[in-house]
Protein backbone atom coordinates (compact mmCIF):
# COMPACT_ATOMS: atom_id res chain seq x y z
CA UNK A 1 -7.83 -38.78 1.01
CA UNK A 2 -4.86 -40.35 0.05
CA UNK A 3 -4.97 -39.02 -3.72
CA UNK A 4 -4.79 -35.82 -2.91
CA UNK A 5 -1.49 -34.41 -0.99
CA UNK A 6 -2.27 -30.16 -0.63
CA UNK A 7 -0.45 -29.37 2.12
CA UNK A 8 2.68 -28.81 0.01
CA UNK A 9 2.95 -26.20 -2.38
CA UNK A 10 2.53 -26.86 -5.99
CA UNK A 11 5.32 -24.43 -7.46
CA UNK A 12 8.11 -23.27 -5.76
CA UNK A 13 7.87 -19.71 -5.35
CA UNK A 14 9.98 -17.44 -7.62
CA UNK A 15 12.06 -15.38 -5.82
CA UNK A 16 12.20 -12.57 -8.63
CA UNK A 17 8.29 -12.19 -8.04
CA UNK A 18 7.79 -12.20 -3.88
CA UNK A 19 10.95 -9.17 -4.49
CA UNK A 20 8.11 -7.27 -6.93
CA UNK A 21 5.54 -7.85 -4.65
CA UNK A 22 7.44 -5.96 -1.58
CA UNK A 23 8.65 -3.79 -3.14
CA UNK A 24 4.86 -2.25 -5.02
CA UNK A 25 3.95 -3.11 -0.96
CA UNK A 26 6.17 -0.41 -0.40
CA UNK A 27 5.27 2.13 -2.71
CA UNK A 28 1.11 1.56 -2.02
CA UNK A 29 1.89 1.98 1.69
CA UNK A 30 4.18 5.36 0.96
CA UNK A 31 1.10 6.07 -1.59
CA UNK A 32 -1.35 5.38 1.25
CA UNK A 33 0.33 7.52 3.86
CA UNK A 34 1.58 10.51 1.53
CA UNK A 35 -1.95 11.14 0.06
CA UNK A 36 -3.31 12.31 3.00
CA UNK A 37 -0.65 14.44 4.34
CA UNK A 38 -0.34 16.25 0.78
CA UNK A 39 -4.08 16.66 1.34
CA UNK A 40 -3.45 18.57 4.86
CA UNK A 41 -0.67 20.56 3.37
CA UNK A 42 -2.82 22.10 0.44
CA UNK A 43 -5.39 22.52 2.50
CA UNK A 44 -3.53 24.77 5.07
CA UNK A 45 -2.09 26.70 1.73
CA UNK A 46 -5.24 27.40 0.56
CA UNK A 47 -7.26 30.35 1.62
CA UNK A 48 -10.73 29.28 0.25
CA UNK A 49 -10.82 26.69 2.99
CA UNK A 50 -13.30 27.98 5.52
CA UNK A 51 -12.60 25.42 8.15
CA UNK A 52 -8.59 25.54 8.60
CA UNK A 53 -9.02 25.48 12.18
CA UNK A 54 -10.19 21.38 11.84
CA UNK A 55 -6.85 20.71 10.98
């Protein structure tokens, strides 16, 4: 195959862009890990939840 060269990349990558990318990273992993733990925290306010003793 000696038309076709893939192993290098076609564009460089912009640096401006992979920055954006960690960075909404970030926030889905805080989202990811904060859902749950708001979940637990209403759950222990509330008094209609019959099972609080789960938790």
């Amino acid at each position: 195959m000696d038309s076709c060269d893939c192993i290098d990349a076609q564009w460089p990558p912009d640096e401006l862009l992979v920055k954006y990318q960690y960075i909404s990273d970030v926030f889905i992993a805080l989202a990811y890990f904060s859902i749950p733990l708001e979940l637990i925290y209403f759950v222990q306010k509330s008094s209609f939840f019959p099972y609080r003793w789960v938790l």
